[in-house]
C-alpha atoms as a PDB file:
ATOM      1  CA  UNK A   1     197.138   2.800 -74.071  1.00  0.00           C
ATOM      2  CA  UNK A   2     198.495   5.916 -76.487  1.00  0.00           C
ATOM      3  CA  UNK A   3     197.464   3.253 -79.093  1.00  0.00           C
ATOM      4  CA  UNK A   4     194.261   3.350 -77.870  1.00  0.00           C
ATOM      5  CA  UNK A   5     193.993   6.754 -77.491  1.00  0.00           C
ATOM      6  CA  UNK A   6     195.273   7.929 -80.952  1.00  0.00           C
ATOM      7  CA  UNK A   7     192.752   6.024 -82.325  1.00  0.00           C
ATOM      8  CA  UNK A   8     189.713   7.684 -80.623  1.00  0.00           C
ATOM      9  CA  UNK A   9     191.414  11.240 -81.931  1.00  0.00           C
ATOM     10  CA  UNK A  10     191.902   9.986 -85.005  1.00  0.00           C
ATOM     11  CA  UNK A  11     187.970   8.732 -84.794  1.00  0.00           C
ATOM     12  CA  UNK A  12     187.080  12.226 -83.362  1.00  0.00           C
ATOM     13  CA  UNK A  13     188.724  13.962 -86.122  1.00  0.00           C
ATOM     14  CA  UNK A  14     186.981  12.003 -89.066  1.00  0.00           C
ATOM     15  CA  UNK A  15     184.106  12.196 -87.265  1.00  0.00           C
ATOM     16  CA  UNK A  16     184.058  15.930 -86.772  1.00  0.00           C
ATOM     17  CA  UNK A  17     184.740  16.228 -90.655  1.00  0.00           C
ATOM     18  CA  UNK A  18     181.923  14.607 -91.480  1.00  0.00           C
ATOM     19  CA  UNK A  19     179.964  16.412 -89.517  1.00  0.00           C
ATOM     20  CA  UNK A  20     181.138  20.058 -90.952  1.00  0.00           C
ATOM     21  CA  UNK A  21     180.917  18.671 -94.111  1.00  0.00           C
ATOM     22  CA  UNK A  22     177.304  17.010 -93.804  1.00  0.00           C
ATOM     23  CA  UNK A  23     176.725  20.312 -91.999  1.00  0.00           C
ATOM     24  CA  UNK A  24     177.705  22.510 -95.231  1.00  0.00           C
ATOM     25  CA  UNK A  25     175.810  19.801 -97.350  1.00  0.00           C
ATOM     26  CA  UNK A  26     172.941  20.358 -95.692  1.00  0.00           C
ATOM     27  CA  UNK A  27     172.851  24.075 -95.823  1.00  0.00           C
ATOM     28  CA  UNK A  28     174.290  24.698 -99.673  1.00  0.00           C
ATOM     29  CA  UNK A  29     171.043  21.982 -99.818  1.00  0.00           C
ATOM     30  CA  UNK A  30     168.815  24.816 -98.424  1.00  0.00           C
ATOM     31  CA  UNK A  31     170.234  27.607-100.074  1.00  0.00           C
ATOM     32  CA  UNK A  32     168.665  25.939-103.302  1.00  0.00           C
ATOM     33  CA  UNK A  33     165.550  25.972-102.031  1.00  0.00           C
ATOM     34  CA  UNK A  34     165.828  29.718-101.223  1.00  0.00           C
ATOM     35  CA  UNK A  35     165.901  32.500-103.695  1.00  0.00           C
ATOM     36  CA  UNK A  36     169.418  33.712-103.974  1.00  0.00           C
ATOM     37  CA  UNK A  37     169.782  36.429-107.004  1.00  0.00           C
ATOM     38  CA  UNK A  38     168.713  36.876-110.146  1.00  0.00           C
ATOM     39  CA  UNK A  39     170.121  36.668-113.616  1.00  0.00           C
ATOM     40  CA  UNK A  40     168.732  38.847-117.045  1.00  0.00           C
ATOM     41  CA  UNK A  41     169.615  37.741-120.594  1.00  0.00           C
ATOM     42  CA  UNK A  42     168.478  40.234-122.998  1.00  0.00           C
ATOM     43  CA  UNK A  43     168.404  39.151-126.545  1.00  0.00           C
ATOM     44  CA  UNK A  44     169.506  42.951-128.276  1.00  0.00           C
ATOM     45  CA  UNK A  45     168.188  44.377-131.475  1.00  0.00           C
ATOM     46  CA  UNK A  46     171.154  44.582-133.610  1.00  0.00           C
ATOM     47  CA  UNK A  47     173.467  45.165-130.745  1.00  0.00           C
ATOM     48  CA  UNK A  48     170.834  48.014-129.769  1.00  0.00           C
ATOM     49  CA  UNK A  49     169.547  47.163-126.598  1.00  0.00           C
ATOM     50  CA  UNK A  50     166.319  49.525-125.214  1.00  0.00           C
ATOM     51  CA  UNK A  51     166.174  47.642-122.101  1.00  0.00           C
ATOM     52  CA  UNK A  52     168.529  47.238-119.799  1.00  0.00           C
ATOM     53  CA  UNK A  53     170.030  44.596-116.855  1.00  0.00           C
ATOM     54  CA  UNK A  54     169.590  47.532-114.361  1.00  0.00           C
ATOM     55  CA  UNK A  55     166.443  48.889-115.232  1.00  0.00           C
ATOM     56  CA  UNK A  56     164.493  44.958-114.915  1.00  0.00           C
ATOM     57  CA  UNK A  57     166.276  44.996-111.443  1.00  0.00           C
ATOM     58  CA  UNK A  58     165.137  48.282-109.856  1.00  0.00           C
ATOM     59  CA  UNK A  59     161.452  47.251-111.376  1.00  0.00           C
ATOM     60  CA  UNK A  60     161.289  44.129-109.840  1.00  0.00           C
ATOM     61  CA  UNK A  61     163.010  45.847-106.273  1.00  0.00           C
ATOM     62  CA  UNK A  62     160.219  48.156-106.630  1.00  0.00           C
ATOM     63  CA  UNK A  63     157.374  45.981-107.202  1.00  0.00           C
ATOM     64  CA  UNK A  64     158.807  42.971-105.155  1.00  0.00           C
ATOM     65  CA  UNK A  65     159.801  43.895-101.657  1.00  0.00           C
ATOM     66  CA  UNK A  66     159.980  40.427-100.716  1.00  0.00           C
ATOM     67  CA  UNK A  67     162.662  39.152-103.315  1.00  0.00           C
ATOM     68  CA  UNK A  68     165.235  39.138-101.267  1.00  0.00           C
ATOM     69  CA  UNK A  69     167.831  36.531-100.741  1.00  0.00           C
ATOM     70  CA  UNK A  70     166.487  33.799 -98.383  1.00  0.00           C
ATOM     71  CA  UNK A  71     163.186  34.179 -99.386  1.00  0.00           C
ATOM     72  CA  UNK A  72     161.671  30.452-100.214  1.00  0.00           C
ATOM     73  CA  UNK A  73     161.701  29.622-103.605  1.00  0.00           C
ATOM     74  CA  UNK A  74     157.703  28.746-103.822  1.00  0.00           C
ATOM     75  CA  UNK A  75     157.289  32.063-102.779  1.00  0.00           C
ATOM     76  CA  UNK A  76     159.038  33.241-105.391  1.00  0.00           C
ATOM     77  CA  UNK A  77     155.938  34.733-108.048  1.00  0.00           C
ATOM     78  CA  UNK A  78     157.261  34.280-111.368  1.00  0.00           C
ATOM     79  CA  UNK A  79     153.817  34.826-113.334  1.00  0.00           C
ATOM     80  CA  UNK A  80     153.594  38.168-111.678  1.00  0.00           C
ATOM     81  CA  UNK A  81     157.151  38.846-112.234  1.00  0.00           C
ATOM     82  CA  UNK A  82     156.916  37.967-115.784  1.00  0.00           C
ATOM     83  CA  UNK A  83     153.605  39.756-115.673  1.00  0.00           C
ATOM     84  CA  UNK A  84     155.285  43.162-114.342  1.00  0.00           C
ATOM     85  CA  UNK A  85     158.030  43.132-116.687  1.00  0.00           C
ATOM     86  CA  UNK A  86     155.927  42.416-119.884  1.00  0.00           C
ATOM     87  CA  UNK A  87     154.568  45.982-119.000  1.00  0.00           C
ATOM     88  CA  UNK A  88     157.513  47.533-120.055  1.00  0.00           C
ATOM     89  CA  UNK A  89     156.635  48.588-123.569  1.00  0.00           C
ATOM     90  CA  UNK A  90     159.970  47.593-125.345  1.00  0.00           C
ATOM     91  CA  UNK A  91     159.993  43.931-123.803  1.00  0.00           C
ATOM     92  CA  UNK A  92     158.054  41.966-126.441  1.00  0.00           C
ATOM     93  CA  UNK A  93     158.007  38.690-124.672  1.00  0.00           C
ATOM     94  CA  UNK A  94     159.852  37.387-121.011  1.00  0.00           C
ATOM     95  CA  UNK A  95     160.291  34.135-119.174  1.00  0.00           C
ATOM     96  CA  UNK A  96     160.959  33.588-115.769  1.00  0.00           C
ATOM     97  CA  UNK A  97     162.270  30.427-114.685  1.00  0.00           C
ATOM     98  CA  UNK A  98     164.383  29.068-111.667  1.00  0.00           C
ATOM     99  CA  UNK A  99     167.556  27.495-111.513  1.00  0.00           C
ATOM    100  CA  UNK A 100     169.131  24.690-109.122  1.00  0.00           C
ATOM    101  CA  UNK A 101     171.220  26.889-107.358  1.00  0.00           C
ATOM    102  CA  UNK A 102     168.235  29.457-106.474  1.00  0.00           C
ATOM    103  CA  UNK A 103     169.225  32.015-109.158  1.00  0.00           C
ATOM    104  CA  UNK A 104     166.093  33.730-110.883  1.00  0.00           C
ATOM    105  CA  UNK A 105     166.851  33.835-114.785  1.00  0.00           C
ATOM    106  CA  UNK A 106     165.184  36.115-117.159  1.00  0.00           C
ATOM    107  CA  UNK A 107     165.052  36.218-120.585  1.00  0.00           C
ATOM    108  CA  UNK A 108     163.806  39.058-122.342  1.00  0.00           C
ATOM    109  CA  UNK A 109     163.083  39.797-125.799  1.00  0.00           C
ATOM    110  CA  UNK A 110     162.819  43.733-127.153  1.00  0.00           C
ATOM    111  CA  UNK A 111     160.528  44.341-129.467  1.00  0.00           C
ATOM    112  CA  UNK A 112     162.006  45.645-132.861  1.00  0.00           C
ATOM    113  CA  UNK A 113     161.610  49.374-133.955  1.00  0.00           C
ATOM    114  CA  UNK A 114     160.993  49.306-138.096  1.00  0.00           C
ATOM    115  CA  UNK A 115     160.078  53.217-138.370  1.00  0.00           C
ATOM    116  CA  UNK A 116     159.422  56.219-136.793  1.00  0.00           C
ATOM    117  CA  UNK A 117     156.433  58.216-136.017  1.00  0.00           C
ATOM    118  CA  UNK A 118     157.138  62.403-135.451  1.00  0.00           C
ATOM    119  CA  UNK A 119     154.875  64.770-134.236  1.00  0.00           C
ATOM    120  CA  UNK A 120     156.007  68.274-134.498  1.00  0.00           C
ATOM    121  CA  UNK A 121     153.582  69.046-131.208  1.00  0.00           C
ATOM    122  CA  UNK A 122     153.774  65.949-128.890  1.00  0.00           C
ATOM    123  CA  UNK A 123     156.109  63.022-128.167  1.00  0.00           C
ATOM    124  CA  UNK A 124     157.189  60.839-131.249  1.00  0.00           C
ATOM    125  CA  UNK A 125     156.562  56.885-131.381  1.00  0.00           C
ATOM    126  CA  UNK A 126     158.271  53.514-132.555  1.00  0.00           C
ATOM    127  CA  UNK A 127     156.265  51.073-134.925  1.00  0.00           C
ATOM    128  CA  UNK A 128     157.566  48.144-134.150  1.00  0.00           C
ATOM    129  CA  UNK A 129     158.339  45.023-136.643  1.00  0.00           C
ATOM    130  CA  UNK A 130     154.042  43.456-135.308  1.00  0.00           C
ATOM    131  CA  UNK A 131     152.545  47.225-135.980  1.00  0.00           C
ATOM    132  CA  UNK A 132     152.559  47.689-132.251  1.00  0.00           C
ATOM    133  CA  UNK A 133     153.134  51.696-131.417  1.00  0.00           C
ATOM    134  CA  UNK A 134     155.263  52.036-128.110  1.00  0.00           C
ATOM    135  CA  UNK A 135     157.641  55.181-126.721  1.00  0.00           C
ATOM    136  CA  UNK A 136     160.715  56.256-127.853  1.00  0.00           C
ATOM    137  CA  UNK A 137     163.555  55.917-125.366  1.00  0.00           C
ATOM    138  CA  UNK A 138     165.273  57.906-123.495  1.00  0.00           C
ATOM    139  CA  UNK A 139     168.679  56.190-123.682  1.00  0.00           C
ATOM    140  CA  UNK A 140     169.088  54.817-127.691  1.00  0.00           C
ATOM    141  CA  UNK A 141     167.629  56.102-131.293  1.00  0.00           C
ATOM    142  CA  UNK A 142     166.992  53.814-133.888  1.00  0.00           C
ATOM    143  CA  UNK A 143     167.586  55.096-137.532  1.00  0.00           C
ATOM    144  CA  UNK A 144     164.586  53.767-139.185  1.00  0.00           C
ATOM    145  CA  UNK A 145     161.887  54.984-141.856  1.00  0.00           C
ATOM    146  CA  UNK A 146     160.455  58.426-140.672  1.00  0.00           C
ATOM    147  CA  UNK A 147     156.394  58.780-140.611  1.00  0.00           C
ATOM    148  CA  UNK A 148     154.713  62.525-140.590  1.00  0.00           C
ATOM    149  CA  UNK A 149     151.521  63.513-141.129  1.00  0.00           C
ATOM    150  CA  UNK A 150     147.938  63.400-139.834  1.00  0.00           C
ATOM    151  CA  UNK A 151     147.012  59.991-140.556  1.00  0.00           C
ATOM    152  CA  UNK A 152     150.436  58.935-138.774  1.00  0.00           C
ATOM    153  CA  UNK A 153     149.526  61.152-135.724  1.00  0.00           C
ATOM    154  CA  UNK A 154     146.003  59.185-135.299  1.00  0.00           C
ATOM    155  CA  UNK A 155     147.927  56.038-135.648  1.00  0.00           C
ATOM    156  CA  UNK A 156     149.984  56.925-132.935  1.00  0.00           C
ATOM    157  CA  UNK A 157     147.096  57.637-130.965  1.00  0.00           C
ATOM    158  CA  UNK A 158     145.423  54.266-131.717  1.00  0.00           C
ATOM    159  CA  UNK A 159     148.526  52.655-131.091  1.00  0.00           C
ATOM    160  CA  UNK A 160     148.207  49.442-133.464  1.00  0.00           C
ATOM    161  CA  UNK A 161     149.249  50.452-137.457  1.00  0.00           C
ATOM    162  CA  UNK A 162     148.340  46.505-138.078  1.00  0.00           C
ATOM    163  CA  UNK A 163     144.859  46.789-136.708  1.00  0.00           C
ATOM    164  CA  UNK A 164     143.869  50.264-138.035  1.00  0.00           C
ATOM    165  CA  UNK A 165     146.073  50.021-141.164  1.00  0.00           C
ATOM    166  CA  UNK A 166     147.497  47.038-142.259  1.00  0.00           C
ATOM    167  CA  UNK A 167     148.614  48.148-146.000  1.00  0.00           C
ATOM    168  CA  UNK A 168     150.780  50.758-144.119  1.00  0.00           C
ATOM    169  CA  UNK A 169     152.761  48.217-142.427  1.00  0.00           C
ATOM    170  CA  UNK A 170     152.766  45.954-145.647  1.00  0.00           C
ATOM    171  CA  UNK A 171     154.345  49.361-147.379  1.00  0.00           C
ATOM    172  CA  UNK A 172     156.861  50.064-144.676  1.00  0.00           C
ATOM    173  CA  UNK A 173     157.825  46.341-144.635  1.00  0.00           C
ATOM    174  CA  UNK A 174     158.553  46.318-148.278  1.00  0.00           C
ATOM    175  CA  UNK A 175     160.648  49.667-148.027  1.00  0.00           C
ATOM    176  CA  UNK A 176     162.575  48.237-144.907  1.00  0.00           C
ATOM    177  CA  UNK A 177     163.352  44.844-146.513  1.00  0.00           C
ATOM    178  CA  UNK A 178     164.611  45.931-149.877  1.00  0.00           C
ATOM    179  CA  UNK A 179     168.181  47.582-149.692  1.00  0.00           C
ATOM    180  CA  UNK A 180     167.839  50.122-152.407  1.00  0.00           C
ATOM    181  CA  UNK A 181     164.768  51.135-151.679  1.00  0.00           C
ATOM    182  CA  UNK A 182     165.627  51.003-147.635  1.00  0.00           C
ATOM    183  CA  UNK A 183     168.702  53.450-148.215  1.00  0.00           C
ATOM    184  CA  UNK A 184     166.655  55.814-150.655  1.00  0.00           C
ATOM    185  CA  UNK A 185     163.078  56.131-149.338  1.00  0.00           C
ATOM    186  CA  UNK A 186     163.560  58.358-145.628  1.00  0.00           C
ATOM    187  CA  UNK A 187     160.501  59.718-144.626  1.00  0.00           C
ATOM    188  CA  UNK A 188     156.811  58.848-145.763  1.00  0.00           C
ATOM    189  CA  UNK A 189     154.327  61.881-145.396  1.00  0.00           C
ATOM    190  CA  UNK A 190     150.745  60.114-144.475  1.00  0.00           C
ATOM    191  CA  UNK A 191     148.039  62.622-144.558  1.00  0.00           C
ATOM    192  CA  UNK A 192     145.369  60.067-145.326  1.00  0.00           C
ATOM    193  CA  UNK A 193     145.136  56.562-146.375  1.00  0.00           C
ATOM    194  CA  UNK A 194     145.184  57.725-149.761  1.00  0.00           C
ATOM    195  CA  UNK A 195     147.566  60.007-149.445  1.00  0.00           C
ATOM    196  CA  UNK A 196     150.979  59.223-148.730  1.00  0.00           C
ATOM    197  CA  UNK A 197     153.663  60.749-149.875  1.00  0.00           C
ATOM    198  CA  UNK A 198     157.638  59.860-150.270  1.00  0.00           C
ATOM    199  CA  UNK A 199     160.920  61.885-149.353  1.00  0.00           C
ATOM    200  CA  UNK A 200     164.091  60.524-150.701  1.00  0.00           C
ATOM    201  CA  UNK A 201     167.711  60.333-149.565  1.00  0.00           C
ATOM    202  CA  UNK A 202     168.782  61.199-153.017  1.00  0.00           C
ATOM    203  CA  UNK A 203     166.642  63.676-155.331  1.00  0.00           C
ATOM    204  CA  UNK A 204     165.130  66.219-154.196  1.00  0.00           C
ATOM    205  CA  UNK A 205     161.200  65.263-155.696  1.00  0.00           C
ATOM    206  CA  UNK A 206     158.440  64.439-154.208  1.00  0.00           C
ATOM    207  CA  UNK A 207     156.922  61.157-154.768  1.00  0.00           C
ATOM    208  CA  UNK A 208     153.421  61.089-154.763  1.00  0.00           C
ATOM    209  CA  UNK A 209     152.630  57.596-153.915  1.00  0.00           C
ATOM    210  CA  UNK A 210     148.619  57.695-153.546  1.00  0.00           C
ATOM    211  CA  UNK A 211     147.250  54.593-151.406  1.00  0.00           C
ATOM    212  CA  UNK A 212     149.417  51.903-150.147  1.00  0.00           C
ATOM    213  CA  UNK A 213     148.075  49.027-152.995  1.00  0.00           C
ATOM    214  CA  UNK A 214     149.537  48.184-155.804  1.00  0.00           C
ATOM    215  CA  UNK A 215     152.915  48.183-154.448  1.00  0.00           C
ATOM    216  CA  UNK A 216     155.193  45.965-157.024  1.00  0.00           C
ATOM    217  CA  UNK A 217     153.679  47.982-159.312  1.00  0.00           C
ATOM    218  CA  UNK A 218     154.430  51.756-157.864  1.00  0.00           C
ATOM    219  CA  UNK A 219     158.193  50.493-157.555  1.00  0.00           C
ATOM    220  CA  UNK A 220     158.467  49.231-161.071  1.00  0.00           C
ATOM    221  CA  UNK A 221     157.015  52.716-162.250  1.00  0.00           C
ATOM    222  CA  UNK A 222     159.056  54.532-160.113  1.00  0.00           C
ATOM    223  CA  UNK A 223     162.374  52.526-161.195  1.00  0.00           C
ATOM    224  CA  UNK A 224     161.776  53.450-165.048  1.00  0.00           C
ATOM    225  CA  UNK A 225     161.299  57.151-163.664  1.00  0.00           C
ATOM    226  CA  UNK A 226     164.997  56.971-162.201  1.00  0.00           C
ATOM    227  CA  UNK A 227     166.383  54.935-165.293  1.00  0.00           C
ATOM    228  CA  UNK A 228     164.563  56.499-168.236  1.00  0.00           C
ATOM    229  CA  UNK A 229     163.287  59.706-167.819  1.00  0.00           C
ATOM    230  CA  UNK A 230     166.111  61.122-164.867  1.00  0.00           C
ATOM    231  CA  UNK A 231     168.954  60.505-167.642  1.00  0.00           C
ATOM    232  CA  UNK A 232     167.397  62.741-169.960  1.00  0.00           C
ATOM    233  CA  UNK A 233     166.277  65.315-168.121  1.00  0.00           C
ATOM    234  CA  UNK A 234     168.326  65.086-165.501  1.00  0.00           C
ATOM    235  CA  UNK A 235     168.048  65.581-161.422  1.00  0.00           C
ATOM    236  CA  UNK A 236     166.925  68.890-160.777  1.00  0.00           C
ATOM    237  CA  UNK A 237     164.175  68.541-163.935  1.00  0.00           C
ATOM    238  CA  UNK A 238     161.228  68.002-161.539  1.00  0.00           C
ATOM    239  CA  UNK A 239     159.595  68.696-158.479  1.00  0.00           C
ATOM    240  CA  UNK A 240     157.291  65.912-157.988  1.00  0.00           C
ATOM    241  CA  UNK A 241     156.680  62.891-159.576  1.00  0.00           C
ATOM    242  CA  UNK A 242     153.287  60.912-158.909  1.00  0.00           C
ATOM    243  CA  UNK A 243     152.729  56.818-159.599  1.00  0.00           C
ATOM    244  CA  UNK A 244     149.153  56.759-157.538  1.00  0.00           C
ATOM    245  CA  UNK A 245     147.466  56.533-160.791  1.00  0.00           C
ATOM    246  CA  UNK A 246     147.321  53.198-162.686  1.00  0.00           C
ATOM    247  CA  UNK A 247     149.765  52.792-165.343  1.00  0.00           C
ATOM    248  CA  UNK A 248     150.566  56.296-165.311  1.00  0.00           C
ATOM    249  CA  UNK A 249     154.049  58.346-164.468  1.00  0.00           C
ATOM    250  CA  UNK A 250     153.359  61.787-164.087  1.00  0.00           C
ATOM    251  CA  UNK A 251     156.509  63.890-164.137  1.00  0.00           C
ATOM    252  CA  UNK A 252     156.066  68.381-162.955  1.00  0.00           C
END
């Protein structure tokens, strides 16, 4: 009889285990079809990051009430939420996806500042690596080319330098990509399309550039003005040097 008796607590026990455990099964089963947190991977800008974990979270708080833990998963709205956050004018491109365990992951790219617009009367502006203009932040600055000048200023206010100005961005590409010339040339002056003038981290002259053509060209010039004529004549010889005329260095 105590046989008998052990074995229906010994049945009651197993039984009651799997019960608890078909019981957790079946809820850690429904908390993957519930949202339950989200997870942002942001791919920096050499180890600059402009947008932050924190900031993509109180955006989405804000403009999702709903996303709260629990909430079903096909209820989750990842177009809008990808939508929301591609507003943000450093994030360049986002994708929302869901994983198995209910965890929303995002992964943001930043766009990439390449130079600088400054206005002496308003807000300055970032020209980003696609010609897109977009804010400055608040929290890092990028040491990039600097832009002046009225042209700059209504490029800023049109806010795309490859739609209104494409040689521009083909001049500032070719400064940013060439280490010499990306550690010597810091600020262009563009008062017109065909006037754009160069400020340099050593010398103190002005380089008169003209247009933004004829680039290989202008360089070449203005490498036999630093390697023939500076050496004679030395640094403080001239004021202003000007290449925006073919085949021409012209030394005041």
């Amino acid at each position: 009889m105590k046989q008998v008796n052990w074995k229906k607590t010994l049945a009651f026990v197993v039984l009651s285990l799997v019960l608890v455990g078909f019981i957790g099964f079946v809820e850690k089963q429904k908390s993957y079809k519930t949202y339950q947190g989200m997870e942002v991977a942001i791919n920096g800008v050499s180890g600059v990051y402009f947008v932050e974990d924190q900031e993509i979270e109180q955006i989405l708080k804000a403009a999702f009430p709903n996303l709260k833990a629990g909430l079903v998963l096909e209820e989750v709205p990842l177009k809008e939420i990808e939508n929301r956050i591609a507003g943000h004018p450093f994030v360049k491109s986002v994708e929302a996806t869901i994983g198995q365990k209910g965890i929303l992951n995002l992964t943001i790219s930043q766009h990439q500042p390449i130079a600088r617009i400054a206005r002496p009367m308003a807000a300055d502006g970032y020209i980003t690596t696609e010609g897109k203009v977009i804010p400055t932040s608040q929290s890092y600055t990028s040491r990039v080319l600097i832009l002046e000048g009225r042209q700059a200023e209504k490029l800023m206010e049109k806010g795309d330098v490859m739609m209104e100005m494409p040689e521009l961005m083909n001049l500032i590409q070719y400064i940013t990509e060439d280490e010499f010339w990306n550690a010597q040339i810091t600020e262009l002056e563009v008062n017109s399309p065909n006037d754009i003038n160069m400020y340099q981290q050593v010398g103190n002259q002005i380089i008169e550039f003209g247009n933004a053509m004829d680039l290989e060209d202008k360089f070449e010039r203005i490498q036999i003005f630093y390697k023939e004529i500076l050496p004679r004549k030395g640094w403080d010889a001239y004021s202003r040097v000007s290449v925006k005329f073919k085949d021409q260095i012209v030394c005041e």
